[in-house]
C-alpha atoms as a PDB file:
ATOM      1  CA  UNK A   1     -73.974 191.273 177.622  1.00  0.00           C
ATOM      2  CA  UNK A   2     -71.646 193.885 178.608  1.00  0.00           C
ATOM      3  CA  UNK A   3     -70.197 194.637 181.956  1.00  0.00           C
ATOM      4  CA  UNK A   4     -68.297 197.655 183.439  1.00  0.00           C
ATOM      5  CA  UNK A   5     -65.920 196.980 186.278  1.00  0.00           C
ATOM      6  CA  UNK A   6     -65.205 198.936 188.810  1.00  0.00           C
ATOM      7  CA  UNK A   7     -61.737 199.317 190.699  1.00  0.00           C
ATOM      8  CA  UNK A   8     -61.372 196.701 193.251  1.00  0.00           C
ATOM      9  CA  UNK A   9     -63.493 193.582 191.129  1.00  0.00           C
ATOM     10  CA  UNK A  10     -61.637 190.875 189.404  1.00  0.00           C
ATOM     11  CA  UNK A  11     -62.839 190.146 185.831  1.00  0.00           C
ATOM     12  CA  UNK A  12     -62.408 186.392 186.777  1.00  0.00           C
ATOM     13  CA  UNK A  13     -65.079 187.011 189.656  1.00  0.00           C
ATOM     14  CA  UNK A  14     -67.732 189.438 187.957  1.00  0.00           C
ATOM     15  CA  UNK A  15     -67.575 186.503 184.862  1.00  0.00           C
ATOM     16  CA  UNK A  16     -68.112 183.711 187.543  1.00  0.00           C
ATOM     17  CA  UNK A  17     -70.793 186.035 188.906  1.00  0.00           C
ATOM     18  CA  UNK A  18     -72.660 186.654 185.325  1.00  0.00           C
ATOM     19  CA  UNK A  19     -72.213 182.865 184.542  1.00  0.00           C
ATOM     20  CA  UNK A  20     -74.455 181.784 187.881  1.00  0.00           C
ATOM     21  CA  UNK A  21     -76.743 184.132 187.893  1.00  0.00           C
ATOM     22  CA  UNK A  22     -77.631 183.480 183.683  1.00  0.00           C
ATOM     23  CA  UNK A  23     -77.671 180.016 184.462  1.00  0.00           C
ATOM     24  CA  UNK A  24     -79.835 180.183 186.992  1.00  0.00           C
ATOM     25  CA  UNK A  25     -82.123 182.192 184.894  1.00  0.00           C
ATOM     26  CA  UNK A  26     -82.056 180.380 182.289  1.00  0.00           C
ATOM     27  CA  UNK A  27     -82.800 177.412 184.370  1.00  0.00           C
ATOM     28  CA  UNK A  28     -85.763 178.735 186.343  1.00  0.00           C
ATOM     29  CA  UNK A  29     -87.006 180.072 182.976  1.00  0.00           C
ATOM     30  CA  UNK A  30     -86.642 176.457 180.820  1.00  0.00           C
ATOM     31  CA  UNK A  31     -88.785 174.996 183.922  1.00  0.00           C
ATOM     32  CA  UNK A  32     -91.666 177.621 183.990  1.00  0.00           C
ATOM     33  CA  UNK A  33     -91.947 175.843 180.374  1.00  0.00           C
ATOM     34  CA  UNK A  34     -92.033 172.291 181.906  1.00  0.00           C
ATOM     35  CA  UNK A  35     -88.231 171.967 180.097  1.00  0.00           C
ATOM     36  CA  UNK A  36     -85.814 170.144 182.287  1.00  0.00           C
ATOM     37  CA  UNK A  37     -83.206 169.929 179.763  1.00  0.00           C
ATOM     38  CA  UNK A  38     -79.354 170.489 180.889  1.00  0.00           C
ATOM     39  CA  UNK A  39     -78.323 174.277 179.543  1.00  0.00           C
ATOM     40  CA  UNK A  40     -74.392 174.955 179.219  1.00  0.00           C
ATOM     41  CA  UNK A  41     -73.406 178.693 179.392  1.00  0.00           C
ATOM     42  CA  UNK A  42     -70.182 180.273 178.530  1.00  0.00           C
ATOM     43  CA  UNK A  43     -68.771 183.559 179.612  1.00  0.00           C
ATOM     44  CA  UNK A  44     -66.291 185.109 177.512  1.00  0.00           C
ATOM     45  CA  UNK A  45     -63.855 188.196 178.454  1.00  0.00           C
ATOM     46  CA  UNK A  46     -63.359 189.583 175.059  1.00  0.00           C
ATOM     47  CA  UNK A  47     -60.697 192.945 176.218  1.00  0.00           C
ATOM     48  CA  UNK A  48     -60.144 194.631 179.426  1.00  0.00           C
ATOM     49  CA  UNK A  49     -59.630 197.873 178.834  1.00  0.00           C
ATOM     50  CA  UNK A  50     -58.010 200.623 181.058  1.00  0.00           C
ATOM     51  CA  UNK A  51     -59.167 203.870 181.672  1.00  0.00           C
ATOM     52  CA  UNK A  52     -57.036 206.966 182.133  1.00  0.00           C
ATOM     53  CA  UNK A  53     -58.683 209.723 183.392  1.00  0.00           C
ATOM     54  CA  UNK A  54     -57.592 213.302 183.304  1.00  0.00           C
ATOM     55  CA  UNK A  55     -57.735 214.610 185.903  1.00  0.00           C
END
Protein backbone atom coordinates (compact mmCIF):
# COMPACT_ATOMS: atom_id res chain seq x y z
CA UNK A 1 0.00 0.00 0.00
CA UNK A 2 0.91 3.46 -0.65
CA UNK A 3 -0.07 6.56 1.16
CA UNK A 4 0.16 10.33 0.35
CA UNK A 5 0.39 12.71 3.25
CA UNK A 6 -0.82 15.75 3.45
CA UNK A 7 0.71 18.87 5.37
CA UNK A 8 -0.23 18.79 8.92
CA UNK A 9 -0.22 14.48 9.37
CA UNK A 10 2.61 12.76 11.02
CA UNK A 11 3.92 9.68 9.14
CA UNK A 12 4.15 8.01 12.65
CA UNK A 13 0.23 8.59 12.97
CA UNK A 14 -1.13 7.82 9.31
CA UNK A 15 1.23 4.30 9.80
CA UNK A 16 -0.47 3.70 13.27
CA UNK A 17 -3.69 4.54 11.43
CA UNK A 18 -3.06 1.97 8.31
CA UNK A 19 -1.77 -0.67 10.87
CA UNK A 20 -5.42 -0.70 12.87
CA UNK A 21 -7.52 -0.39 10.37
CA UNK A 22 -5.59 -3.60 8.16
CA UNK A 23 -5.66 -5.43 11.21
CA UNK A 24 -8.92 -5.06 11.83
CA UNK A 25 -9.69 -6.13 8.38
CA UNK A 26 -7.84 -8.71 8.27
CA UNK A 27 -9.32 -9.86 11.46
CA UNK A 28 -13.01 -9.48 10.64
CA UNK A 29 -12.11 -11.14 7.30
CA UNK A 30 -10.07 -14.47 8.91
CA UNK A 31 -13.46 -14.83 11.10
CA UNK A 32 -16.09 -14.61 8.22
CA UNK A 33 -13.90 -17.91 7.41
CA UNK A 34 -14.46 -19.40 10.93
CA UNK A 35 -10.33 -18.60 11.37
CA UNK A 36 -9.53 -17.29 14.78
CA UNK A 37 -5.93 -17.46 14.34
CA UNK A 38 -3.65 -14.44 15.80
CA UNK A 39 -2.49 -12.20 12.51
CA UNK A 40 0.71 -9.87 13.08
CA UNK A 41 0.92 -6.84 10.68
CA UNK A 42 3.78 -4.60 10.04
CA UNK A 43 3.83 -1.14 8.63
CA UNK A 44 6.87 0.01 7.06
CA UNK A 45 7.83 3.81 6.06
CA UNK A 46 10.11 3.09 3.23
CA UNK A 47 11.08 7.30 2.22
CA UNK A 48 9.37 10.45 2.97
CA UNK A 49 9.73 12.49 0.35
CA UNK A 50 9.32 16.35 0.07
CA UNK A 51 7.64 18.17 -2.40
CA UNK A 52 8.65 21.55 -3.78
CA UNK A 53 6.26 23.16 -5.67
CA UNK A 54 6.73 25.99 -8.07
CA UNK A 55 4.88 28.20 -7.61
Amino acid sequence: MRCVLTEGRRVLDIARNVHDRVSAAVVAHLATHGVAEPVTVAVTVTGIAVRNDAA
